[in-house]
PDB file of N, CA and C in Angstrom:
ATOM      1  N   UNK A   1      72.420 -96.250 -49.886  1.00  0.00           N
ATOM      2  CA  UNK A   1      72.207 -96.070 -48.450  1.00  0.00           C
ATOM      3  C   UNK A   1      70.977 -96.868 -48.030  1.00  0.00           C
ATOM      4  N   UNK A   2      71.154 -97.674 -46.424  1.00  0.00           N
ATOM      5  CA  UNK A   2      69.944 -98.192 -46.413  1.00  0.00           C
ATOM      6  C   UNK A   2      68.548 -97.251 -46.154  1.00  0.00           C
ATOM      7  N   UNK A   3      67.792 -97.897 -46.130  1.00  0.00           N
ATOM      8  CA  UNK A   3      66.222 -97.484 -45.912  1.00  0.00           C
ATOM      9  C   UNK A   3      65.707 -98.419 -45.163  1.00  0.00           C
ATOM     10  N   UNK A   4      65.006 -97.697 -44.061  1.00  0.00           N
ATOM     11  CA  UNK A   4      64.386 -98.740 -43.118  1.00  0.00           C
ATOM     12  C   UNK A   4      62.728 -98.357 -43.061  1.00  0.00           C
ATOM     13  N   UNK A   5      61.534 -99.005 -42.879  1.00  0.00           N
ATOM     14  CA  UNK A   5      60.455 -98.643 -42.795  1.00  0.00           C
ATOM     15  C   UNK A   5      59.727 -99.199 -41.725  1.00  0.00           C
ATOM     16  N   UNK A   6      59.088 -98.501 -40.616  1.00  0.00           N
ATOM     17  CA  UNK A   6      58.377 -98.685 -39.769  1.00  0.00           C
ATOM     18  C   UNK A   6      57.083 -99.121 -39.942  1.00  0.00           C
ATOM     19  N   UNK A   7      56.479-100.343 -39.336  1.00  0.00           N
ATOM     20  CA  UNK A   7      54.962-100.353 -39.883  1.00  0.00           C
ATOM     21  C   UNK A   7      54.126-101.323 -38.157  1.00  0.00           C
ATOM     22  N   UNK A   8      53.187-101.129 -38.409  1.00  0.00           N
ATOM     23  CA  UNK A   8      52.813-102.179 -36.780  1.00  0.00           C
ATOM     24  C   UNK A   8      52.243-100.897 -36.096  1.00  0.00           C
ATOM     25  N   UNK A   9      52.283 -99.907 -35.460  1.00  0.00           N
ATOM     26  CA  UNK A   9      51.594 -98.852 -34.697  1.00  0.00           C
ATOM     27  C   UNK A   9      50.040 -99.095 -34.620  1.00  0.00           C
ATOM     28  N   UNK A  10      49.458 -98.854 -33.981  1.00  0.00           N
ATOM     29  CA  UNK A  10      47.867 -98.868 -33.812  1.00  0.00           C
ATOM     30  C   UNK A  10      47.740 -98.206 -31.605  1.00  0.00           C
ATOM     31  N   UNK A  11      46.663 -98.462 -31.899  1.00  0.00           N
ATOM     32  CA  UNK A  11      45.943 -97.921 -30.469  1.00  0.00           C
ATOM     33  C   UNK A  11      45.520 -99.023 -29.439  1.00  0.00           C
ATOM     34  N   UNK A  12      45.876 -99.350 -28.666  1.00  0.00           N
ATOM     35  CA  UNK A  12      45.434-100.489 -27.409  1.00  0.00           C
ATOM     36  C   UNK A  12      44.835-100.209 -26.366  1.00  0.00           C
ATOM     37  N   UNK A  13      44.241-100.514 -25.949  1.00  0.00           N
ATOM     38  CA  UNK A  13      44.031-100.645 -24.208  1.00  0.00           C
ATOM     39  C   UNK A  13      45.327-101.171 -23.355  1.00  0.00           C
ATOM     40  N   UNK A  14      45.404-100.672 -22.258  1.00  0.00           N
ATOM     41  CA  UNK A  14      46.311-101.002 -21.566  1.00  0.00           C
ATOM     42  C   UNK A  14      46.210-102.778 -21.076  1.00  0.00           C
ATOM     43  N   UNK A  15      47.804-103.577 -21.384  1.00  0.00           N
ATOM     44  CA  UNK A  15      47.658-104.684 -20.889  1.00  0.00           C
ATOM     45  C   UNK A  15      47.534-105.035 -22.360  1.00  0.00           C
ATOM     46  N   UNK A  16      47.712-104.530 -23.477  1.00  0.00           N
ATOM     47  CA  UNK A  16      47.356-104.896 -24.505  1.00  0.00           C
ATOM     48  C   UNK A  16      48.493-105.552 -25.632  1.00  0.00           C
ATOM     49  N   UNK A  17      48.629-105.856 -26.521  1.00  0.00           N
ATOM     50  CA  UNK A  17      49.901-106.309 -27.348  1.00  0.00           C
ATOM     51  C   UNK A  17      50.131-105.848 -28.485  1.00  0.00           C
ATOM     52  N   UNK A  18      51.481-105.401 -29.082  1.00  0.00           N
ATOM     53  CA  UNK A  18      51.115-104.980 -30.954  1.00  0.00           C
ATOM     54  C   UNK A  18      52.681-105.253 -30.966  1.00  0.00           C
ATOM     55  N   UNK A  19      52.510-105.584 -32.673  1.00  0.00           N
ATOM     56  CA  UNK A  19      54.146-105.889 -32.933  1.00  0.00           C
ATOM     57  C   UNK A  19      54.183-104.974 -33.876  1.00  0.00           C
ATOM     58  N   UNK A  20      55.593-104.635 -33.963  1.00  0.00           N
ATOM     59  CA  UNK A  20      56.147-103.621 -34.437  1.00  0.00           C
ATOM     60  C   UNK A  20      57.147-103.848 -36.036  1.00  0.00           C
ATOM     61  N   UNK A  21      56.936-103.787 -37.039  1.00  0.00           N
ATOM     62  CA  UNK A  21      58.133-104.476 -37.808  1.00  0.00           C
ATOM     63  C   UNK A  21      59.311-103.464 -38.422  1.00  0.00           C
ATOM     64  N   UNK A  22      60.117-103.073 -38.430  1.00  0.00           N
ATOM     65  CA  UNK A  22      61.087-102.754 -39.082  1.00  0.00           C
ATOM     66  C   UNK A  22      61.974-103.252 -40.721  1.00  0.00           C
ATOM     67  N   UNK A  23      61.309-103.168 -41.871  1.00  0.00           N
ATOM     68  CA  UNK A  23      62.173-103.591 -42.953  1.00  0.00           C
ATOM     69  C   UNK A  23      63.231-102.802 -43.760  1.00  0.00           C
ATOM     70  N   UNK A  24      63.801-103.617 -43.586  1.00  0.00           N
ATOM     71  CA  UNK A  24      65.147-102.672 -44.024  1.00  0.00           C
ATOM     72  C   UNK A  24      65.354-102.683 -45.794  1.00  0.00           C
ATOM     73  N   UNK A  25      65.718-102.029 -46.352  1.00  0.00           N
ATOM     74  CA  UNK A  25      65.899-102.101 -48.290  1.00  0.00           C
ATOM     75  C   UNK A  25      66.801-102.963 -49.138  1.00  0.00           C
ATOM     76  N   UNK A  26      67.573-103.641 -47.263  1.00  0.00           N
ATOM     77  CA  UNK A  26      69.028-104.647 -47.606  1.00  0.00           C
ATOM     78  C   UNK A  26      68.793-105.614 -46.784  1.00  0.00           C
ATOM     79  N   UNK A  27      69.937-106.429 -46.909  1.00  0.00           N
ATOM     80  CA  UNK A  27      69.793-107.585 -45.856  1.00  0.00           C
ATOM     81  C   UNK A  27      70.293-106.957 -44.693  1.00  0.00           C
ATOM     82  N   UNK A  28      69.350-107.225 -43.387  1.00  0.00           N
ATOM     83  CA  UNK A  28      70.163-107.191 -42.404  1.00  0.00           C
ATOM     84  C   UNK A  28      71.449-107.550 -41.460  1.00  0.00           C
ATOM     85  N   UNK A  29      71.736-108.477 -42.583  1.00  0.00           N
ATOM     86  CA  UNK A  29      73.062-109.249 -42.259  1.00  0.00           C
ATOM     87  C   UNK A  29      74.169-108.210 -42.733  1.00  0.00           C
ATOM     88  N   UNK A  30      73.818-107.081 -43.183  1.00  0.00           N
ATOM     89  CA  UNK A  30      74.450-106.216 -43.470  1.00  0.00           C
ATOM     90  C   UNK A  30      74.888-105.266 -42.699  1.00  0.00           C
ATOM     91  N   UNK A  31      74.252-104.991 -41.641  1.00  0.00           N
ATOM     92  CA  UNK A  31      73.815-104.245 -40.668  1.00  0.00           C
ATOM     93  C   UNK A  31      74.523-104.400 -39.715  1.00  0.00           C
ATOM     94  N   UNK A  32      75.502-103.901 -38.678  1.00  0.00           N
ATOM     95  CA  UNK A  32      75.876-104.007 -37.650  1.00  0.00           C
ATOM     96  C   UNK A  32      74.688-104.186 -36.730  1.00  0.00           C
ATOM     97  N   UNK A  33      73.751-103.416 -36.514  1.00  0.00           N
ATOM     98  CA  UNK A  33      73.166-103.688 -35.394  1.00  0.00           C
ATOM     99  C   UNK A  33      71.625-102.817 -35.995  1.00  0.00           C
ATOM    100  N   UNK A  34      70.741-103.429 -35.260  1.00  0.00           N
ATOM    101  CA  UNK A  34      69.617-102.273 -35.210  1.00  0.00           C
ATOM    102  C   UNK A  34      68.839-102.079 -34.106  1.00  0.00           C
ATOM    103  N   UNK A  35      68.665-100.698 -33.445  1.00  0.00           N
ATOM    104  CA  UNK A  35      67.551-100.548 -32.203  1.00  0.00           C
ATOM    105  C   UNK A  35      66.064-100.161 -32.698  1.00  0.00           C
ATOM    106  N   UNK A  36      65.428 -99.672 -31.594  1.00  0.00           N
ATOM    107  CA  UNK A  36      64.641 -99.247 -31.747  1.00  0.00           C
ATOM    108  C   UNK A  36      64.084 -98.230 -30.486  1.00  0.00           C
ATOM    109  N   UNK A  37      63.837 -96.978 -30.706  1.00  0.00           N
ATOM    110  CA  UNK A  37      63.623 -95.502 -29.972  1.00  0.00           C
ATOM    111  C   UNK A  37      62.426 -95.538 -29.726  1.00  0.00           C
ATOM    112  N   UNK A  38      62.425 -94.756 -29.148  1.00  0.00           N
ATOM    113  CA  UNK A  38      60.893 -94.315 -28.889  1.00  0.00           C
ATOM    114  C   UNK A  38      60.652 -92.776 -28.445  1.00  0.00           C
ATOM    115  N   UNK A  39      59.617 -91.764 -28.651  1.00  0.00           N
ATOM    116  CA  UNK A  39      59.170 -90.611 -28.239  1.00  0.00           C
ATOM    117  C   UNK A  39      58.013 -90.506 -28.046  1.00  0.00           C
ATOM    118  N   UNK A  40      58.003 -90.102 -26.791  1.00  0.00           N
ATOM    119  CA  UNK A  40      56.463 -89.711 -26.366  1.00  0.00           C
ATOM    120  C   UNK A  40      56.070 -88.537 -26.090  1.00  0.00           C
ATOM    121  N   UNK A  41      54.760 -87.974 -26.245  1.00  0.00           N
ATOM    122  CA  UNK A  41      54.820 -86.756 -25.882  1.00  0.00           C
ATOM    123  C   UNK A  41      55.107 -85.800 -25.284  1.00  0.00           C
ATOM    124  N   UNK A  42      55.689 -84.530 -25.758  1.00  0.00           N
ATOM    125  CA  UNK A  42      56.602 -84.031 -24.653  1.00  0.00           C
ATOM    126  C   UNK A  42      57.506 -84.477 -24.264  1.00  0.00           C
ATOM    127  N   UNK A  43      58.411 -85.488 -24.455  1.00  0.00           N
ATOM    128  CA  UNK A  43      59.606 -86.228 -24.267  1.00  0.00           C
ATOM    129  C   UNK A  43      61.227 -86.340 -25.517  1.00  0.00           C
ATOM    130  N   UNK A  44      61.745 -86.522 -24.688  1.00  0.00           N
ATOM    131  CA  UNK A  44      63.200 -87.237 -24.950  1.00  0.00           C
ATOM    132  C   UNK A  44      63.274 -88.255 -25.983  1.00  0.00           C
ATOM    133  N   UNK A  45      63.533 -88.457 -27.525  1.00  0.00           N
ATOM    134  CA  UNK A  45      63.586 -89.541 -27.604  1.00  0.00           C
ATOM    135  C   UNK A  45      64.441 -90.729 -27.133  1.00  0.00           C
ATOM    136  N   UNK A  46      63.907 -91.917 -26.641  1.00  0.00           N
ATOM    137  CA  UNK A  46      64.818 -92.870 -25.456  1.00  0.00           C
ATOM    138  C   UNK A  46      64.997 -94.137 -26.247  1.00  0.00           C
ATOM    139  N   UNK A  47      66.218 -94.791 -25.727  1.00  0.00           N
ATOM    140  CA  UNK A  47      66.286 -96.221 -26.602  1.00  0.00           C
ATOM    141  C   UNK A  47      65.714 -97.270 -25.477  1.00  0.00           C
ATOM    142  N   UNK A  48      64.612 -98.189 -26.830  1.00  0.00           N
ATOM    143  CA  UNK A  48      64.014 -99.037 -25.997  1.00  0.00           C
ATOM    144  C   UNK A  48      64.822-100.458 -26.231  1.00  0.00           C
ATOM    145  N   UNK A  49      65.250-100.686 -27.563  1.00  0.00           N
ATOM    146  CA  UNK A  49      66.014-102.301 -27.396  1.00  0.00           C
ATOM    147  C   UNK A  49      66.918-102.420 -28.914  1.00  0.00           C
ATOM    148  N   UNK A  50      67.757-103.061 -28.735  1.00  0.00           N
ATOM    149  CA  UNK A  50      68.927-103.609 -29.966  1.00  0.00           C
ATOM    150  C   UNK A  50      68.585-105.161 -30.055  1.00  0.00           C
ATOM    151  N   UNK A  51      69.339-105.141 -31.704  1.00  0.00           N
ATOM    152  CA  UNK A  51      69.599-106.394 -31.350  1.00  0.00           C
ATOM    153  C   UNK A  51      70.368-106.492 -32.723  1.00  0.00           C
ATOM    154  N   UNK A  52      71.692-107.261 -32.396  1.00  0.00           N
ATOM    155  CA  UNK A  52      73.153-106.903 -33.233  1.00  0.00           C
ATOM    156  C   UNK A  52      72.720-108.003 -34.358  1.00  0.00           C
ATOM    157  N   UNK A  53      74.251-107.819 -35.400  1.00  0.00           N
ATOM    158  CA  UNK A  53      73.825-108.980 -36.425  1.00  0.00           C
ATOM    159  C   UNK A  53      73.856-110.647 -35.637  1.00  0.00           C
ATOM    160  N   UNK A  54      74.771-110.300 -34.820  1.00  0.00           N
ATOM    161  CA  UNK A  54      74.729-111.819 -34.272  1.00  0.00           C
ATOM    162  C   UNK A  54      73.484-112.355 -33.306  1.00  0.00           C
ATOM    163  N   UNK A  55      72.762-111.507 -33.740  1.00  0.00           N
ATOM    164  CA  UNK A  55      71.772-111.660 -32.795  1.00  0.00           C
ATOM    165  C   UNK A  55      71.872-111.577 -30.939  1.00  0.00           C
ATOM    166  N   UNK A  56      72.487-110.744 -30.664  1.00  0.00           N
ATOM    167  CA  UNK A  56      72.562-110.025 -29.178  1.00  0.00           C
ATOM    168  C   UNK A  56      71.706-109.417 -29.100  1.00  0.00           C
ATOM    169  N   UNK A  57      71.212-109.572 -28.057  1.00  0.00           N
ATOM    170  CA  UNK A  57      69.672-108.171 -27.457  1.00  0.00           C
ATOM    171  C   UNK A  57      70.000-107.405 -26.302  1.00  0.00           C
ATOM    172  N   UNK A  58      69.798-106.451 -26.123  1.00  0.00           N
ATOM    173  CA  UNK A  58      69.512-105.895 -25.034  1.00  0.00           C
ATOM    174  C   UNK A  58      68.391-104.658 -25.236  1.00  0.00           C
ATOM    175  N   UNK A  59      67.708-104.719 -24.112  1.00  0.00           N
ATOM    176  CA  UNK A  59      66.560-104.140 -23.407  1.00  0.00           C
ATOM    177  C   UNK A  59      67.069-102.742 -22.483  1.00  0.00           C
ATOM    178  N   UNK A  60      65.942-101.406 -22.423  1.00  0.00           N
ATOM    179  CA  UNK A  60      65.525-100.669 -22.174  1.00  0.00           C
ATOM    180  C   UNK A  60      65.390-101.445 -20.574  1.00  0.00           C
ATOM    181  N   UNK A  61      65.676-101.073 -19.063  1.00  0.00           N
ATOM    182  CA  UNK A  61      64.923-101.180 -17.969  1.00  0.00           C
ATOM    183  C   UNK A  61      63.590-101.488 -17.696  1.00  0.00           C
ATOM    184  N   UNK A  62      62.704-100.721 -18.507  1.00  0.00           N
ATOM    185  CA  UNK A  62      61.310-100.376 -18.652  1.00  0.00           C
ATOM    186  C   UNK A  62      60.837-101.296 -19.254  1.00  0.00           C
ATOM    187  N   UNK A  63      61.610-101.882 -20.136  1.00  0.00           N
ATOM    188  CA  UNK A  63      60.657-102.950 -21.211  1.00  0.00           C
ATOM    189  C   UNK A  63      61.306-104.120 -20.816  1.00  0.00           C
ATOM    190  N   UNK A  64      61.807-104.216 -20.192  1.00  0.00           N
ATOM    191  CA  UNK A  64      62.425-105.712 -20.115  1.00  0.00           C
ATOM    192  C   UNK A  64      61.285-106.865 -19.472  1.00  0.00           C
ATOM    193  N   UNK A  65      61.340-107.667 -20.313  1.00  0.00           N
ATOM    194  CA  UNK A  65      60.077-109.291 -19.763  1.00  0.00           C
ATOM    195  C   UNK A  65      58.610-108.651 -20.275  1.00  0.00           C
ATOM    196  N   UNK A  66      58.714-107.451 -21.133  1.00  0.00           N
ATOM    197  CA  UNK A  66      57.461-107.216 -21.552  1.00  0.00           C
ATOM    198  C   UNK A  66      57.552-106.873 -23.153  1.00  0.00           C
ATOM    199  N   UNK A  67      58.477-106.942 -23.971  1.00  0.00           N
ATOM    200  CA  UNK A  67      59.071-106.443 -24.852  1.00  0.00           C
ATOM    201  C   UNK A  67      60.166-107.311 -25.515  1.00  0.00           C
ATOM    202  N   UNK A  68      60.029-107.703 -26.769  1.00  0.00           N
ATOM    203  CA  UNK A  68      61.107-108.896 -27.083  1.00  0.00           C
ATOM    204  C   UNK A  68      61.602-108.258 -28.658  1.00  0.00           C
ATOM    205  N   UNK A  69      63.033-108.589 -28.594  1.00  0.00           N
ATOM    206  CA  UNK A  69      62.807-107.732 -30.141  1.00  0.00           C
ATOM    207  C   UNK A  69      63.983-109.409 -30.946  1.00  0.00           C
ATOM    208  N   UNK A  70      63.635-109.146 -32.138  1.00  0.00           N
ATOM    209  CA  UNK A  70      64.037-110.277 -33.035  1.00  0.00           C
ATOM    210  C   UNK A  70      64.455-110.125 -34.401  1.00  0.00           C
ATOM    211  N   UNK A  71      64.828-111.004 -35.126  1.00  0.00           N
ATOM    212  CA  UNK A  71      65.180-110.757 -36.483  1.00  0.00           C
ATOM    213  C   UNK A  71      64.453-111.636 -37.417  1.00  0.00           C
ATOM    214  N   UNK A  72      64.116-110.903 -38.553  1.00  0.00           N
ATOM    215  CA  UNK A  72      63.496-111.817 -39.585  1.00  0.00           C
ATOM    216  C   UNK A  72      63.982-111.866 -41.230  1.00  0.00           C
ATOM    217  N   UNK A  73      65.472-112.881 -41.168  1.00  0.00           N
ATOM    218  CA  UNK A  73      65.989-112.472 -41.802  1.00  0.00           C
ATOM    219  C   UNK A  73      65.446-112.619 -43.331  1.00  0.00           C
ATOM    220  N   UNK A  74      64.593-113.691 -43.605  1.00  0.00           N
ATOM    221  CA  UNK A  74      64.006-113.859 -44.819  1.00  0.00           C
ATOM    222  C   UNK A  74      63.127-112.332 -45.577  1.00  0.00           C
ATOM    223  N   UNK A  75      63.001-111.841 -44.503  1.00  0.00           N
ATOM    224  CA  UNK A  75      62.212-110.543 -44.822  1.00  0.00           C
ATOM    225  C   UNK A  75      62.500-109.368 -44.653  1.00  0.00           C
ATOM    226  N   UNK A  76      64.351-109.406 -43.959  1.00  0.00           N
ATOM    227  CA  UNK A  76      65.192-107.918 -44.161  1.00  0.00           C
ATOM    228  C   UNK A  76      64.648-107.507 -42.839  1.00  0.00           C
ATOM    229  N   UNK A  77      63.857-108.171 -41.665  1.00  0.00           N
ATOM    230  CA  UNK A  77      63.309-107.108 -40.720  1.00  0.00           C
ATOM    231  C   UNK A  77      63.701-107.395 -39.217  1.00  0.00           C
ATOM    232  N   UNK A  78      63.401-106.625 -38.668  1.00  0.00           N
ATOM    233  CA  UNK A  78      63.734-106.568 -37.456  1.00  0.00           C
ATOM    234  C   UNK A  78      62.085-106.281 -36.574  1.00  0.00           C
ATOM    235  N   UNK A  79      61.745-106.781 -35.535  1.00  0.00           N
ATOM    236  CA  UNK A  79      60.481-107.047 -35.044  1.00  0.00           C
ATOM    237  C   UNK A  79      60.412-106.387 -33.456  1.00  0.00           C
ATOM    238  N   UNK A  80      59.501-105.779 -33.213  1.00  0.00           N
ATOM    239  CA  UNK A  80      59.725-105.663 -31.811  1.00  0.00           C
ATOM    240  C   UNK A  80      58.383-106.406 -31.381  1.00  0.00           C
ATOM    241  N   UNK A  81      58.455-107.159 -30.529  1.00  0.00           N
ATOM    242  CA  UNK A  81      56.916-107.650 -29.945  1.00  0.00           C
ATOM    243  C   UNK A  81      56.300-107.064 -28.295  1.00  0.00           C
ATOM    244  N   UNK A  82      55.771-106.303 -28.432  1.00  0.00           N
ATOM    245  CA  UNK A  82      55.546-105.612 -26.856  1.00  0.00           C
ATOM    246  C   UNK A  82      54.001-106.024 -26.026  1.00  0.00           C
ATOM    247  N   UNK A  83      54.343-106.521 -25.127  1.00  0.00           N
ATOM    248  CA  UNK A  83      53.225-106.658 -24.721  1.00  0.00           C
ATOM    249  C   UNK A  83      52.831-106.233 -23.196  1.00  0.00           C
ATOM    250  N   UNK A  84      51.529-106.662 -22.477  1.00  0.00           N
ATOM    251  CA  UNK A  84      51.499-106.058 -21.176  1.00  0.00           C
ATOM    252  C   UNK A  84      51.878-104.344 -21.302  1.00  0.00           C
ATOM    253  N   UNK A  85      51.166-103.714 -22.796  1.00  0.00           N
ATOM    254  CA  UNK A  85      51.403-101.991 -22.398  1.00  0.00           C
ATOM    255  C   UNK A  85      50.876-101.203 -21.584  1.00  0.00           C
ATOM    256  N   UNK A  86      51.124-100.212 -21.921  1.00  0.00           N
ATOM    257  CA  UNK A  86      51.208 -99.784 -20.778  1.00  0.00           C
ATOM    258  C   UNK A  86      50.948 -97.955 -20.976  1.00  0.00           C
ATOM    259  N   UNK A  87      49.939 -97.360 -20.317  1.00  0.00           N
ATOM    260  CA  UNK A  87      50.057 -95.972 -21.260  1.00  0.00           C
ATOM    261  C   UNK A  87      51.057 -94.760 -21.357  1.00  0.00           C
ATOM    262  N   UNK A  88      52.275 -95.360 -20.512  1.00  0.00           N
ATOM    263  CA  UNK A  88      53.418 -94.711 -20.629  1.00  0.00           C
ATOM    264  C   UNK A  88      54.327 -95.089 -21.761  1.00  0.00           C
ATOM    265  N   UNK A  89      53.573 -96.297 -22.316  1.00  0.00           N
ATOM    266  CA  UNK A  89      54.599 -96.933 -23.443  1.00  0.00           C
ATOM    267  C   UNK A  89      53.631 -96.003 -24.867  1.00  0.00           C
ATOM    268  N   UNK A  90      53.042 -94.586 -24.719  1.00  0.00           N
ATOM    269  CA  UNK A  90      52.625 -94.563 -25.836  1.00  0.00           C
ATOM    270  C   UNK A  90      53.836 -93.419 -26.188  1.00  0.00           C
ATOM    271  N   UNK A  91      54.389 -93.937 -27.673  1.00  0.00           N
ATOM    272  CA  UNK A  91      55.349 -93.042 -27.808  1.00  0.00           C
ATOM    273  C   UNK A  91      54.936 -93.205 -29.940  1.00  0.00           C
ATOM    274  N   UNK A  92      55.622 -92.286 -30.654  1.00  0.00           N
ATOM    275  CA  UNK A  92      56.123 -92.580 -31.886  1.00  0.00           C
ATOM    276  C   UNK A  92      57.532 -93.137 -31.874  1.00  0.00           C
ATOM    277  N   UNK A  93      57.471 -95.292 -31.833  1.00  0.00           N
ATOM    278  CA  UNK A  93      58.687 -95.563 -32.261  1.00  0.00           C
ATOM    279  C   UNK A  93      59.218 -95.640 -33.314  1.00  0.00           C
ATOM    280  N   UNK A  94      60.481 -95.689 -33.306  1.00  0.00           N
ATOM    281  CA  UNK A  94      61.233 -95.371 -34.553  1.00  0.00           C
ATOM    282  C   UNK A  94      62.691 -96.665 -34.791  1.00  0.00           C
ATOM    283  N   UNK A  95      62.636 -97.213 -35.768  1.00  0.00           N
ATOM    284  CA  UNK A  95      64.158 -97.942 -35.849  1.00  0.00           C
ATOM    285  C   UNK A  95      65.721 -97.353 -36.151  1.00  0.00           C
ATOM    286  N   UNK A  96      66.413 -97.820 -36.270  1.00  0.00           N
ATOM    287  CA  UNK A  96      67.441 -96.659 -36.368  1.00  0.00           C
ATOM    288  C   UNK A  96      68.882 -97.886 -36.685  1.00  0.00           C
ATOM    289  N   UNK A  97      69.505 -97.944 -37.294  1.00  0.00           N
ATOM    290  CA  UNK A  97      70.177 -98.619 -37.934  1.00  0.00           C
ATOM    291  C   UNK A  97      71.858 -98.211 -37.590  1.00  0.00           C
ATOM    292  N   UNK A  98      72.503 -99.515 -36.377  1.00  0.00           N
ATOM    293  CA  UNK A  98      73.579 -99.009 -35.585  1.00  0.00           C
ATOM    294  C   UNK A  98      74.958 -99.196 -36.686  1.00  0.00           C
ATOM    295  N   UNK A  99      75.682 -98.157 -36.101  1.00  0.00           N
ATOM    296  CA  UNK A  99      77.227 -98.028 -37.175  1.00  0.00           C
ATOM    297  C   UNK A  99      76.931 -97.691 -38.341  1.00  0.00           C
ATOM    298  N   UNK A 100      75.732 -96.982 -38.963  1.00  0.00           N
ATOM    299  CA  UNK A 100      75.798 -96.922 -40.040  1.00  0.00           C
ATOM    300  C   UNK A 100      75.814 -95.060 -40.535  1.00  0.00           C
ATOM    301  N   UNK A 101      75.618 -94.423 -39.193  1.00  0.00           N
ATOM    302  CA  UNK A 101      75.384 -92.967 -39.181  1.00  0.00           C
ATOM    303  C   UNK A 101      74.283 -92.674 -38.516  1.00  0.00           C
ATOM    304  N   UNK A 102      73.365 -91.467 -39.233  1.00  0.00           N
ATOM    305  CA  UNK A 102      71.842 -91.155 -38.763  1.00  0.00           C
ATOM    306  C   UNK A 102      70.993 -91.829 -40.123  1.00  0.00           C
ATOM    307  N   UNK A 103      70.405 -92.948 -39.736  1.00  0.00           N
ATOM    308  CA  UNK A 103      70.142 -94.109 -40.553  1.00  0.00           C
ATOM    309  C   UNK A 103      68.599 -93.973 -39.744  1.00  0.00           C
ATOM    310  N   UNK A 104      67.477 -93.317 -40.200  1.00  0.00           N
ATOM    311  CA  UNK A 104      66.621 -93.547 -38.892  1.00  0.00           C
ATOM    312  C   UNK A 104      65.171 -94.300 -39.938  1.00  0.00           C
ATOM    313  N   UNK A 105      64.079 -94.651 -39.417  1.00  0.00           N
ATOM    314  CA  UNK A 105      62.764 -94.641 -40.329  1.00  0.00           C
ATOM    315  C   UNK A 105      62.056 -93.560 -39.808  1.00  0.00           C
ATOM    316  N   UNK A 106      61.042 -93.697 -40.470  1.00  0.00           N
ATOM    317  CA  UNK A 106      59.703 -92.474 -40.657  1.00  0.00           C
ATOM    318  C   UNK A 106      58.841 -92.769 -38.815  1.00  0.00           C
ATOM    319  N   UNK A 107      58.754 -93.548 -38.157  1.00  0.00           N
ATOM    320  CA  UNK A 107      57.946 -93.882 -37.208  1.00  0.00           C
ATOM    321  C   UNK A 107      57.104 -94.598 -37.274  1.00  0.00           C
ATOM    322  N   UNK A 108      56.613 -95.164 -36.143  1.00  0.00           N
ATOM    323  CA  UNK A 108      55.060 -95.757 -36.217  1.00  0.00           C
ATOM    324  C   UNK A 108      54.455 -95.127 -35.036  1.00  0.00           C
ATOM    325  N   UNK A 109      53.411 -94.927 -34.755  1.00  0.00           N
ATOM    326  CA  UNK A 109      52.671 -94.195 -33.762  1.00  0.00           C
ATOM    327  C   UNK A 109      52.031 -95.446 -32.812  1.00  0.00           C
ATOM    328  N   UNK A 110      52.362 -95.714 -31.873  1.00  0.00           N
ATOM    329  CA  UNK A 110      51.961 -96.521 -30.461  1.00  0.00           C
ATOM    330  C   UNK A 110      51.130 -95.818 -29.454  1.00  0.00           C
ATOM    331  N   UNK A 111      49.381 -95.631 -29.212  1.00  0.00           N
ATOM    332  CA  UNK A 111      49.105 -95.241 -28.200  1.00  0.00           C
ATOM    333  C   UNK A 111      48.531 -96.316 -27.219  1.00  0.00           C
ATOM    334  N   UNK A 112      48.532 -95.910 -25.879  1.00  0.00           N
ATOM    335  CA  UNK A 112      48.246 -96.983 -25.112  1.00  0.00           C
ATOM    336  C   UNK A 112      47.145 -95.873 -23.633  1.00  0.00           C
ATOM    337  N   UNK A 113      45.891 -96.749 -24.036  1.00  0.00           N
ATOM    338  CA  UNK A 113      44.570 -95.536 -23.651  1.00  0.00           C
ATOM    339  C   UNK A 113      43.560 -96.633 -23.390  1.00  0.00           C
ATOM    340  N   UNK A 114      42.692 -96.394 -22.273  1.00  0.00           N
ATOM    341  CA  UNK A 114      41.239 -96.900 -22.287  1.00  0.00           C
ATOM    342  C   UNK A 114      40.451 -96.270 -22.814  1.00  0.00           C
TER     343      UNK A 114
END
């Protein structure tokens, strides 16, 4: 079964940037698809962006033109790059691995604070 691991989380100022990486235990070419969630306190967890094996993306409303997500296939990973945050964007995101079941990682913790 795969395994995916979250790593990239840290603390910003607002307006600030952090990338996010996702590695998976396989190739992602394996993978139908992978997103990436997010939960924030007191909240819903919500989907912020995909992006299939063929490399299709789509975006969250909220993150769109501030938020880019990608593949890195030499390294099994999947990337989110967010920038211009924002302190509503502080959530624990999470990757989550599409068609494959409840395929999720451990989190990374994103706060966004002066």
């Amino acid at each position: 079964q795969v395994r995916l691991v979250e790593s990239g989380g840290g603390s910003v100022q607002p307006g600030g940037s952090l990338t996010l990486s996702c590695v998976a235990s396989e190739s992602i070419d394996s993978i139908p698809g992978i997103d990436w969630y997010r939960q924030g306190p007191g909240k819903q967890r919500e989907w912020v962006a995909v992006i299939t094996a063929g490399g299709s993306t789509n975006y969250h409303d909220s993150v769109k033109g501030r938020f880019t997500i990608s593949r890195d296939n030499a390294k099994n990973a999947v990337v989110l790059q967010m920038t211009s945050l924002k302190p509503e964007d502080t959530a624990t995101y999470y990757c989550h691995a599409v068609g494959l079941g409840d395929i999720w990682g451990q989190g990374t913790q994103v706060t966004v604070s002066s």
